[in-house]
Protein backbone atom coordinates (compact mmCIF):
# COMPACT_ATOMS: atom_id res chain seq x y z
CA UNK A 1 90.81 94.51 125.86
CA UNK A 2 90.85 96.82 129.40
CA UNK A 3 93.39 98.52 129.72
CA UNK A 4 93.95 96.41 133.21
CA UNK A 5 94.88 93.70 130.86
CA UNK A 6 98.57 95.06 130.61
CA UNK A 7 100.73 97.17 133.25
CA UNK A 8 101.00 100.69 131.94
CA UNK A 9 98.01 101.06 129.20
CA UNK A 10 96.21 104.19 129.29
CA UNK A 11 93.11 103.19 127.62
CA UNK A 12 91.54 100.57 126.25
CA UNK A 13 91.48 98.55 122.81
CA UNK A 14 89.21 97.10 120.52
CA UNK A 15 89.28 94.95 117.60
CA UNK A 16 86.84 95.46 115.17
CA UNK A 17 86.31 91.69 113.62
CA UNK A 18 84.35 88.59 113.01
CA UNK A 19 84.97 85.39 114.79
CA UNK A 20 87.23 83.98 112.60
CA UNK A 21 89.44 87.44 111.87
CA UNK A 22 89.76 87.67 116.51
CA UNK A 23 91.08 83.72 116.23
CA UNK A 24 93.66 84.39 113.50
CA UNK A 25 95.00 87.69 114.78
CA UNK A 26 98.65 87.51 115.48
CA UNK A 27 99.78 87.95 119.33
CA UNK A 28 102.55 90.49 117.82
CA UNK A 29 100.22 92.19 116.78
CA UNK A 30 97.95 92.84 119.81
CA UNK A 31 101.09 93.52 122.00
CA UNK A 32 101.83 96.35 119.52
CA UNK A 33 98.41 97.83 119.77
CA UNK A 34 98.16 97.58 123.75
CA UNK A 35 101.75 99.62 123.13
CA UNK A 36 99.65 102.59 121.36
CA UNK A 37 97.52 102.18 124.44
CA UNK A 38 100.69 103.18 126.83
CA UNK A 39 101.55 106.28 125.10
CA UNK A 40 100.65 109.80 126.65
CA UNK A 41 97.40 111.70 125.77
CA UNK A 42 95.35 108.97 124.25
CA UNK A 43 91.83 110.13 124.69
CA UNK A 44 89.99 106.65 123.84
CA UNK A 45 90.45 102.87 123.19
CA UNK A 46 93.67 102.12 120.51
CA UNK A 47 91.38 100.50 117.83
CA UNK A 48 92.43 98.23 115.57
CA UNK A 49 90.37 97.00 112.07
CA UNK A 50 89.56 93.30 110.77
CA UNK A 51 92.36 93.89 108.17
CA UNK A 52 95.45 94.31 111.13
CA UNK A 53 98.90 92.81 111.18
CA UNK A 54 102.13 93.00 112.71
CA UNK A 55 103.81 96.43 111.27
CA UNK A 56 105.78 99.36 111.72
CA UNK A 57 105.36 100.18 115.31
CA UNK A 58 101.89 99.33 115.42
CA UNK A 59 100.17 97.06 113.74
CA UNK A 60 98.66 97.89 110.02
CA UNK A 61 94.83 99.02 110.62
CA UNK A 62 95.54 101.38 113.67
CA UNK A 63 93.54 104.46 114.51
CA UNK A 64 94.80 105.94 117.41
CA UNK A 65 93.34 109.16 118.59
CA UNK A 66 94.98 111.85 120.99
CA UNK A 67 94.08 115.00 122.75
CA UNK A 68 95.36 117.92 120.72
CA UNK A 69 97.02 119.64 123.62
CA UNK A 70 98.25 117.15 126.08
CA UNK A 71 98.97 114.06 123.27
CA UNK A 72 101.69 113.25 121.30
CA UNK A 73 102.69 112.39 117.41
CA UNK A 74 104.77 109.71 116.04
CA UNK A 75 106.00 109.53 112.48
CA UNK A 76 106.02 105.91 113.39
CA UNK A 77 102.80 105.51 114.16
CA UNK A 78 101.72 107.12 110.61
CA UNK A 79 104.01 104.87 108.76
CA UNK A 80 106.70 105.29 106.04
CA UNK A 81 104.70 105.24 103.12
CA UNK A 82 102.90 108.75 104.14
CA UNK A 83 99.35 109.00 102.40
CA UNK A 84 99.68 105.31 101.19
CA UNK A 85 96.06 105.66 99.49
CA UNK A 86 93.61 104.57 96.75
CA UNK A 87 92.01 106.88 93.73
CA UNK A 88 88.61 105.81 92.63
CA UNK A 89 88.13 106.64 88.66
CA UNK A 90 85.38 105.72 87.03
CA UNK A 91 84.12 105.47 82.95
CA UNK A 92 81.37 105.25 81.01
CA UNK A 93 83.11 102.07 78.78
CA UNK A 94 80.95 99.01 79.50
CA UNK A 95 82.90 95.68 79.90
CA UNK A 96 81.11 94.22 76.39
CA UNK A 97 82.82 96.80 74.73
CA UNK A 98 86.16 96.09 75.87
CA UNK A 99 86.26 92.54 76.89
CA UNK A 100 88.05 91.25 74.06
CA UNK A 101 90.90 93.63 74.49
CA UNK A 102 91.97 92.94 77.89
CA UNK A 103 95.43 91.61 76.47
CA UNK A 104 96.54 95.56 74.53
CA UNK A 105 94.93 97.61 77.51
CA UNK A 106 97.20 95.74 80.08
CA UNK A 107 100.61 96.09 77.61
CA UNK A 108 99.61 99.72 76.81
CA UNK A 109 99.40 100.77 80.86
CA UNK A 110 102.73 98.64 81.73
CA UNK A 111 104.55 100.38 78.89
CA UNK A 112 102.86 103.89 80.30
CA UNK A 113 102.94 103.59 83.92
CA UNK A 114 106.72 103.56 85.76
CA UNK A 115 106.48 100.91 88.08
CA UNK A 116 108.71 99.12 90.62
CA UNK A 117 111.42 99.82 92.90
CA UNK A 118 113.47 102.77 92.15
CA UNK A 119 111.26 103.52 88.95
CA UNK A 120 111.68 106.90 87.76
CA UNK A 121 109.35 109.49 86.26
CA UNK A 122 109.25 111.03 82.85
CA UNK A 123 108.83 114.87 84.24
CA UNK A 124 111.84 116.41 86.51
CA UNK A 125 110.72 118.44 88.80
CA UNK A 126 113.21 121.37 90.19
CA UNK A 127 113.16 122.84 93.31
CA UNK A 128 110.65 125.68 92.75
CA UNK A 129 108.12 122.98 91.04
CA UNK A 130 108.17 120.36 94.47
CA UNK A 131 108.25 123.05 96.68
CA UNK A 132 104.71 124.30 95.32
CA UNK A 133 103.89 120.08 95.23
CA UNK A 134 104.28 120.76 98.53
CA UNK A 135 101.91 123.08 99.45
CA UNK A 136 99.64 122.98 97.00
CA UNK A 137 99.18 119.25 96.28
CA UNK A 138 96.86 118.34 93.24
CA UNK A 139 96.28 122.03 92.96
CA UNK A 140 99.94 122.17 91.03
CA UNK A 141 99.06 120.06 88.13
CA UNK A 142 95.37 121.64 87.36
CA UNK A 143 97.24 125.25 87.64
CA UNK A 144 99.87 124.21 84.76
CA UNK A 145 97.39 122.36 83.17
CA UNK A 146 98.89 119.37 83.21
CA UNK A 147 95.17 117.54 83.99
CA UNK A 148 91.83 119.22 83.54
CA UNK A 149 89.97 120.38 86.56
CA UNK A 150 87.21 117.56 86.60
CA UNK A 151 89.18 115.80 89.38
CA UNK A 152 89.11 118.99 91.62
CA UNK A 153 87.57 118.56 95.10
CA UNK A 154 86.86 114.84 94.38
CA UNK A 155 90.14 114.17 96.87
CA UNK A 156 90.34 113.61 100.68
CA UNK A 157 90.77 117.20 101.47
CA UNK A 158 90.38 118.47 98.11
CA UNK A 159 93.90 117.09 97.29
CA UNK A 160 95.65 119.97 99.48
CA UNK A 161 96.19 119.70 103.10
CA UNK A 162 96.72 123.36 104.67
CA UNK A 163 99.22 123.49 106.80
CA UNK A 164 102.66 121.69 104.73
CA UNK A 165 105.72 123.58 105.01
CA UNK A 166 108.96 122.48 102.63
CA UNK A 167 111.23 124.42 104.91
CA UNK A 168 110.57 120.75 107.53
CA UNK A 169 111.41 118.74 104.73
CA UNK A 170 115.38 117.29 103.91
CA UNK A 171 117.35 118.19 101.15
CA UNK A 172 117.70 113.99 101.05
CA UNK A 173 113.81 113.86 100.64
CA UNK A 174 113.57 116.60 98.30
CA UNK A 175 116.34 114.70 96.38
CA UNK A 176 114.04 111.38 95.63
CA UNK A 177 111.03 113.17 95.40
CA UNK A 178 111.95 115.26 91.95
CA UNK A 179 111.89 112.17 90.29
CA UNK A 180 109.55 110.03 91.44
CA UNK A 181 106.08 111.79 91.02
CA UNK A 182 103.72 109.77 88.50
CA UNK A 183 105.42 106.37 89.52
CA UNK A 184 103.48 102.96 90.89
CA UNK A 185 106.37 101.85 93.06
CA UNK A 186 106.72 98.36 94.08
CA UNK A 187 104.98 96.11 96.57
CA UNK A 188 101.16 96.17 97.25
CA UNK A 189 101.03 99.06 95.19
CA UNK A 190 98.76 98.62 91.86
CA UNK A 191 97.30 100.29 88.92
CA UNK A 192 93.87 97.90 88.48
CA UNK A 193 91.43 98.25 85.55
CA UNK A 194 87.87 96.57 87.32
CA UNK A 195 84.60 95.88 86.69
CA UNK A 196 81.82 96.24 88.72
CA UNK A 197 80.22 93.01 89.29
CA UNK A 198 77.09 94.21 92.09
CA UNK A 199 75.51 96.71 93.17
CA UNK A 200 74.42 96.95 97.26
CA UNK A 201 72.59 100.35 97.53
CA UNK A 202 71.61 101.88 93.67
CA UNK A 203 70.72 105.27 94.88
CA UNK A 204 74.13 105.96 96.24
CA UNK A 205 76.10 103.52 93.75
CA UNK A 206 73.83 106.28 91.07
CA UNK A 207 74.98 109.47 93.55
CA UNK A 208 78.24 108.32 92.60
CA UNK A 209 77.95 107.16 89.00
CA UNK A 210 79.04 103.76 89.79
CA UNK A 211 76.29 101.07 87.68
CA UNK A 212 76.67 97.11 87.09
CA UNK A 213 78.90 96.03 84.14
CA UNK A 214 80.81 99.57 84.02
CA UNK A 215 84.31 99.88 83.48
CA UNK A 216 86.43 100.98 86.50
CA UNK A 217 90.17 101.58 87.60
CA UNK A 218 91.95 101.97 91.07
CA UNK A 219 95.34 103.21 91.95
CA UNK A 220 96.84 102.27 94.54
CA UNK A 221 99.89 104.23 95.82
CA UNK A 222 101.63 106.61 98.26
CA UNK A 223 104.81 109.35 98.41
CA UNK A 224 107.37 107.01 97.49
CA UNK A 225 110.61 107.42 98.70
CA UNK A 226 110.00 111.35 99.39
CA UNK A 227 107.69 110.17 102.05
CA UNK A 228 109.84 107.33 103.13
CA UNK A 229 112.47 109.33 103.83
CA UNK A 230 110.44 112.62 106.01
CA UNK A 231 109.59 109.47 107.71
CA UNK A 232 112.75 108.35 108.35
CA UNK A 233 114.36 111.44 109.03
CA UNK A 234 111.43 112.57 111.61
CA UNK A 235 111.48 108.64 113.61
CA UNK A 236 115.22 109.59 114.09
CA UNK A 237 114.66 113.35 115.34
CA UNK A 238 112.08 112.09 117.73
CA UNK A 239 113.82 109.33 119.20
CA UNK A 240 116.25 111.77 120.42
CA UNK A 241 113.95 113.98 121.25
CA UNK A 242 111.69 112.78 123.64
CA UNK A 243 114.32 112.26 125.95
CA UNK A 244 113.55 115.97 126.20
CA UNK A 245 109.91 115.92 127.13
CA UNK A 246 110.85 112.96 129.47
CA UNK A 247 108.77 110.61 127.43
CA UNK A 248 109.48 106.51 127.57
CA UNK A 249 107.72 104.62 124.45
CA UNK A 250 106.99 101.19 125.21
CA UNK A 251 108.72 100.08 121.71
CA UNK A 252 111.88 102.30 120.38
CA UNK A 253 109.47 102.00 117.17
CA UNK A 254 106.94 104.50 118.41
CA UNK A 255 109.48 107.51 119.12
CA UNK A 256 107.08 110.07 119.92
CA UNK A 257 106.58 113.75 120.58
CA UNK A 258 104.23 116.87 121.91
CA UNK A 259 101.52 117.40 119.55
CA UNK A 260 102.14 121.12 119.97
CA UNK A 261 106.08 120.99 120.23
CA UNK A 262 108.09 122.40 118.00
CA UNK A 263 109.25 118.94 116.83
CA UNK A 264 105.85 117.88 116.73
CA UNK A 265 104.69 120.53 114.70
CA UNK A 266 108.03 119.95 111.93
CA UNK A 267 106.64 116.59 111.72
CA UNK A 268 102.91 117.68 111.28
CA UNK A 269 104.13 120.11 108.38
CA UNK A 270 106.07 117.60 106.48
CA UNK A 271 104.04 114.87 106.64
CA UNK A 272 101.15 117.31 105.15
CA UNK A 273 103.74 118.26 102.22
CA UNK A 274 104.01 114.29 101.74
CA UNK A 275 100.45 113.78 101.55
CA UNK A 276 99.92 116.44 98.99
CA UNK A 277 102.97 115.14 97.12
CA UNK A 278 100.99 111.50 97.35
CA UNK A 279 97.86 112.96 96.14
CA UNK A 280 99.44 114.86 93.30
CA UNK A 281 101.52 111.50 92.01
CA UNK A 282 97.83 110.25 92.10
CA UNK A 283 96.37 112.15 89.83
CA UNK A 284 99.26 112.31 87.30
CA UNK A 285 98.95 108.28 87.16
CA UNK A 286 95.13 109.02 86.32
CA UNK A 287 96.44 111.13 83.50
CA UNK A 288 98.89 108.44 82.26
CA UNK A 289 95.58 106.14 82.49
CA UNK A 290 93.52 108.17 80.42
CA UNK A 291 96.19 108.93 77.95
CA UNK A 292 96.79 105.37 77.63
CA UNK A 293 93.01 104.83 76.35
CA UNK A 294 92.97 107.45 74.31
CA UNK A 295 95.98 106.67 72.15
CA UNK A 296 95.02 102.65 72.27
CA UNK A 297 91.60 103.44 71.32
CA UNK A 298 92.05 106.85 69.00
CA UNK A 299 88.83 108.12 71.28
CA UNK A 300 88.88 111.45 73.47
CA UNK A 301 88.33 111.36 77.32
CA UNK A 302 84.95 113.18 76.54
CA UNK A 303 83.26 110.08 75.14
CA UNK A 304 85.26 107.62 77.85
CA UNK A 305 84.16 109.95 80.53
CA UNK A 306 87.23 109.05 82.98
CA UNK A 307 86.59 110.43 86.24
CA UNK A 308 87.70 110.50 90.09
CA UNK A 309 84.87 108.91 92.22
CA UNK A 310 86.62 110.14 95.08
CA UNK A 311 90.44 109.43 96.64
CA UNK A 312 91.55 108.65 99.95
CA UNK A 313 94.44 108.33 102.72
CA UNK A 314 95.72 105.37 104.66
CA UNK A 315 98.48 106.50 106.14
CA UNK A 316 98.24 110.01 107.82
CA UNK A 317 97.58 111.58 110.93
CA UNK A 318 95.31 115.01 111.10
CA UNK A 319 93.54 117.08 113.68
CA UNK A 320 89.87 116.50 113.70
CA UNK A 321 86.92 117.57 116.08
CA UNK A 322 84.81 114.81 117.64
CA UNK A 323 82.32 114.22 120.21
CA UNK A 324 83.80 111.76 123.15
CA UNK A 325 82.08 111.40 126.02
CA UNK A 326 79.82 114.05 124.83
CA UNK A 327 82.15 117.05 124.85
CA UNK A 328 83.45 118.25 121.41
CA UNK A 329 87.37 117.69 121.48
CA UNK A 330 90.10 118.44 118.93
CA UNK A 331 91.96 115.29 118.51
CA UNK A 332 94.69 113.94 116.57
CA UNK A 333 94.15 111.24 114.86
CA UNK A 334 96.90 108.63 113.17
CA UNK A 335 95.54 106.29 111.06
CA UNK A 336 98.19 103.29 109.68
CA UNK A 337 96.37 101.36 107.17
CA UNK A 338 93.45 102.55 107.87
CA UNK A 339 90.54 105.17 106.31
CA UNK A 340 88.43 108.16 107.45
CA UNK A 341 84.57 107.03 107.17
CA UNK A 342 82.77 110.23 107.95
CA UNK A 343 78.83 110.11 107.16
CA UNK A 344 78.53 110.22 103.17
CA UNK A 345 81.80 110.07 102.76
CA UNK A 346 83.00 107.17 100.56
CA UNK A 347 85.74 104.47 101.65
CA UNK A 348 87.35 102.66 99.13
CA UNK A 349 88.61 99.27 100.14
CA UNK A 350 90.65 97.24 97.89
CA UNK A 351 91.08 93.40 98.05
CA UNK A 352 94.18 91.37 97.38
CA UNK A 353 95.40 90.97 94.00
CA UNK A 354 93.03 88.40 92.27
CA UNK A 355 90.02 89.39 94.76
CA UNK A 356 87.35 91.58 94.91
CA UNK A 357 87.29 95.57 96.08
CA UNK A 358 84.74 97.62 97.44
CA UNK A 359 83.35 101.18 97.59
CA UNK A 360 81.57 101.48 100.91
CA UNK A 361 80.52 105.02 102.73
CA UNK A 362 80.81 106.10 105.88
CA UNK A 363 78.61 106.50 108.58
CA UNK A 364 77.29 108.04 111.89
CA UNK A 365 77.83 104.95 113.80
CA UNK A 366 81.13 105.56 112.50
CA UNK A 367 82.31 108.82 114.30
CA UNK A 368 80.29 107.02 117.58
CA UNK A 369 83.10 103.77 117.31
CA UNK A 370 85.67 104.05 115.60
CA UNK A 371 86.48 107.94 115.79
CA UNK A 372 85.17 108.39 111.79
CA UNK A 373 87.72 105.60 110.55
CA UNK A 374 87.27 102.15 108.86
CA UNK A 375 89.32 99.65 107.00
CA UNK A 376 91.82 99.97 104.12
CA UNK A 377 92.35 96.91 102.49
CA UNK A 378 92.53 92.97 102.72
CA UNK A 379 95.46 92.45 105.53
CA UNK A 380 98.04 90.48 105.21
CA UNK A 381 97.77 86.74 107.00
CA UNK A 382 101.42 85.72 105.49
CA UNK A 383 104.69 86.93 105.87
CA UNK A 384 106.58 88.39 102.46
CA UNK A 385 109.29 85.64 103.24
CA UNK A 386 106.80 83.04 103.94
CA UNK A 387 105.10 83.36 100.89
CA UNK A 388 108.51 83.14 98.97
CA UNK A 389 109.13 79.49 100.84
CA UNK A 390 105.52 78.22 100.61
CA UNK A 391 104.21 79.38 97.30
CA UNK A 392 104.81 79.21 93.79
CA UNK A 393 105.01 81.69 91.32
CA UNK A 394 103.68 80.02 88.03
CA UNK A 395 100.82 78.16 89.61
CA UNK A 396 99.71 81.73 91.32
CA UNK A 397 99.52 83.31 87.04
CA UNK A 398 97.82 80.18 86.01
CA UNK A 399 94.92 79.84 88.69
CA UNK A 400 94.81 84.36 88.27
CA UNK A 401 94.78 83.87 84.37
CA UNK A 402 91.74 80.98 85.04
CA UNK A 403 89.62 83.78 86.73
CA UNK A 404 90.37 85.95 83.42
CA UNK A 405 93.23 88.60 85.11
CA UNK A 406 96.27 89.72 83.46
CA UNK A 407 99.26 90.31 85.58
CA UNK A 408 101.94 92.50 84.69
CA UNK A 409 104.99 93.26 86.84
CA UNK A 410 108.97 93.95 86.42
CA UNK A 411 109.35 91.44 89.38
CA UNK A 412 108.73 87.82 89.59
CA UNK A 413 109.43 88.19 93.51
CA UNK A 414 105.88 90.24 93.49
CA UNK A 415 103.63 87.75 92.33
CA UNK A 416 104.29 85.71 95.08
CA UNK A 417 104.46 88.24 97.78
CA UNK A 418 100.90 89.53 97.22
CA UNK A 419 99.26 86.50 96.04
CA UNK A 420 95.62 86.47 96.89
CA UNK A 421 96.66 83.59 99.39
CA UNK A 422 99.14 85.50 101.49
CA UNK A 423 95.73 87.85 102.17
CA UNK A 424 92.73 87.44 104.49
CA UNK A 425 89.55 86.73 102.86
CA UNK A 426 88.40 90.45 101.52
CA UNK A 427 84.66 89.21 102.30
CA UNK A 428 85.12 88.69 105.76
CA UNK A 429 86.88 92.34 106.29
CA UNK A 430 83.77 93.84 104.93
CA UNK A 431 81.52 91.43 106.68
CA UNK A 432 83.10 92.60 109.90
CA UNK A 433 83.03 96.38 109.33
CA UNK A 434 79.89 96.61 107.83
CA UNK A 435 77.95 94.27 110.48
CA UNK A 436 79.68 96.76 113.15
CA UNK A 437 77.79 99.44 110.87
CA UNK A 438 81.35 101.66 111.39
CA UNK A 439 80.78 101.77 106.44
CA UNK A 440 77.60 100.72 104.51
CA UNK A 441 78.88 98.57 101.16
CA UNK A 442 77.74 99.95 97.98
CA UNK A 443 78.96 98.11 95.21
CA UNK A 444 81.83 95.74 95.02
CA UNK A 445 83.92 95.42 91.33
CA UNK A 446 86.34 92.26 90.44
CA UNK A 447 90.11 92.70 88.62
CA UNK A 448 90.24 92.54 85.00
CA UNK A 449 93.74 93.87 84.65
CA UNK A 450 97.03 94.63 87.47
CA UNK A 451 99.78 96.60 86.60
CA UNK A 452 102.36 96.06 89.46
CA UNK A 453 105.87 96.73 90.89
């Protein structure tokens, strides 16, 4: 879309989908991304991937990308969840092995993992412990050897953005977050044992120790309700102030700032300190995993062979370096449901509950289109309260249980609300990113097992 086609756009957009994702996308939708498109500093087209939908200020499956000096942030534009993301972990347990007990591995992980609105974890942090979270992210739990350093490095920026400051962050937020870390939370949010089912590329599915018939898991989650509420607190602190920098946002949604403002900058720091919060909550759930196999199965963690393939962000925002127009800029980049997809970097896309998910990598092409990003998950084609009025709950178990998945969930509101059907087809998300060449698909593994909220 030029940026002629509305009054006040300062760049361009672009869709990245097939046919029949560009028929079905909502018109709410596109007005909200032609609204990233209006606000100050954008340095190239507002992009939006095959799995968008109306959100939070912009649609879900945004990457938005602004000059580092003259551009702005919006907590809005990142989301609420911050660092809404997915953890790879792979085993060496073949399916055969464990096929027949499907039924005690998904009671033992619902009885281990907290899940759910409002769940709470088993540790209490105090104020000296989340403050550290904070700033040192993943980096926390390996130093009191709470998990084993195996899963070091294997994170989106080693599981410790620089930069995250706990002096930006509310006592309100601190409040929620010293007892949620290590919980599932509620929603799309999952803990999913897998298997993987094909193989596209065998060297890299071997670079990453991913073969056919292997056992793997995914966790799906974000910074709770310590992220929801720096993101709350920082949409209300920039609404007000951007009257300051006498800056209009097409949608009171998008409250924005100055990158380089002071308020911009408070922002920047707390998000970071909820996105190392988020990764840390990740890799305690991996723990809870493991320890869940080893007690169910009397066998140590050095014959399973758990291990984090790799984890990554959806919802976050950093400052990156990239070639446009062929002059190196530093940019800031907000990505809302979408992933980073640098070259050999892996992308992890996960498919509605009851379909199919997929480790990808990025590529050059990548960087070149889509400013090093790529999709995060299915997309939602159905409303939450839609679903509720159209669909029903038992018939949604039966036809899940048919394909030979186990649900488990505290809510019997959640069933319905992420049905596969309330989801766009997963195969036609990666048909459109990877025929636009912006990830290459490496192997693709089918639910066995869903522990939900």
């Amino acid at each position: 879309m030029p940026r002629s086609a509305r009054s006040g756009m300062n760049s361009d957009c672009i869709i990245f989908g097939t046919d029949e994702i560009i028929k079905n996308v909502e018109p709410q939708a596109i007005w909200q991304l032609t609204n990233a498109a209006m606000l100050p500093g954008i340095v190239g087209p507002a992009i939006a991937m095959p799995d968008i939908h109306w959100g939070y200020g912009v649609p879900v499956g945004t990457v938005a990308p602004f000059d580092a000096e003259t551009g702005i942030i919006s907590s809005g534009m990142v989301g609420f969840d911050i660092n809404c993301g997915i953890s790879l972990v792979r085993t060496q347990i073949k399916y055969e092995e464990i096929a027949d007990k499907m039924p005690r591995i998904a009671d033992s992980l619902y009885k281990r993992i907290p899940a759910g609105v409002g769940s709470k974890s088993s540790m209490r942090l105090d104020d000296k412990s989340l403050n550290e979270i904070m700033v040192d992210g993943i980096n926390w739990l390996i130093k009191n050897r709470i998990v084993d350093t195996e899963h070091l490095k294997k994170y989106e920026d080693e599981g410790c953005i620089k930069g995250a400051d706990p002096k930006k962050v509310s006592e309100e937020a601190k409040k929620r977050g010293k007892k949620e870390l290590g919980t599932l939370g509620a929603g799309n949010h999952f803990l999913e044992i897998q298997k993987v089912d094909e193989i596209y590329n065998k060297e890299k599915a071997e670079k990453y120790g991913i073969f056919k018939g292997q056992i793997v898991a995914m966790i799906h989650t974000g910074s709770r309700g310590f992220g929801h509420q720096i993101a709350t607190d920082y949409i209300k602190l920039h609404k007000k102030a951007q009257e300051k920098y006498n800056i209009k946002s097409p949608d009171p949604q998008l409250s924005c700032v100055p990158f380089r403002s002071d308020e911009g900058q408070a922002y920047f720091s707390a998000m970071k300190a909820a996105a190392n919060y988020s990764f840390a909550n990740k890799l305690l759930l991996t723990k809870y995993l493991i320890d869940a196999f080893e007690k169910l199965f009397g066998i140590s963690n050095r014959i399973m062979q758990f291990e984090t393939v790799y984890c990554i962000a959806h919802n976050i925002c950093s400052e990156e370096t990239l070639t446009i127009n062929n002059e190196k800029r530093n940019i800031i980049i907000h990505r809302k449901g979408a992933t980073r997809s640098y070259p050999k970097t892996p992308v992890i896309i996960a498919g509605s509950m009851g379909t199919s998910s997929y480790l990808l990598e990025g590529t050059e092409a990548a960087v070149q289109k889509s400013f090093a990003s790529s999709a995060h998950g299915a997309g939602r084609s159905m409303s939450r309260h839609r679903a509720i009025e159209t669909l029903n709950r038992e018939e949604i178990v039966a036809a899940l249980k048919k394909r030979g998945e186990i649900i488990k969930t505290n809510s019997k509101g959640t069933i319905i609300e992420e049905a596969p059907d309330v989801y766009k087809n997963i195969d036609t998300v990666i048909e459109s990113i990877t025929s636009a060449k912006i990830s290459e698909k490496i192997a693709r593994f089918t639910p066995l097992t869903v522990i939900k909220g």
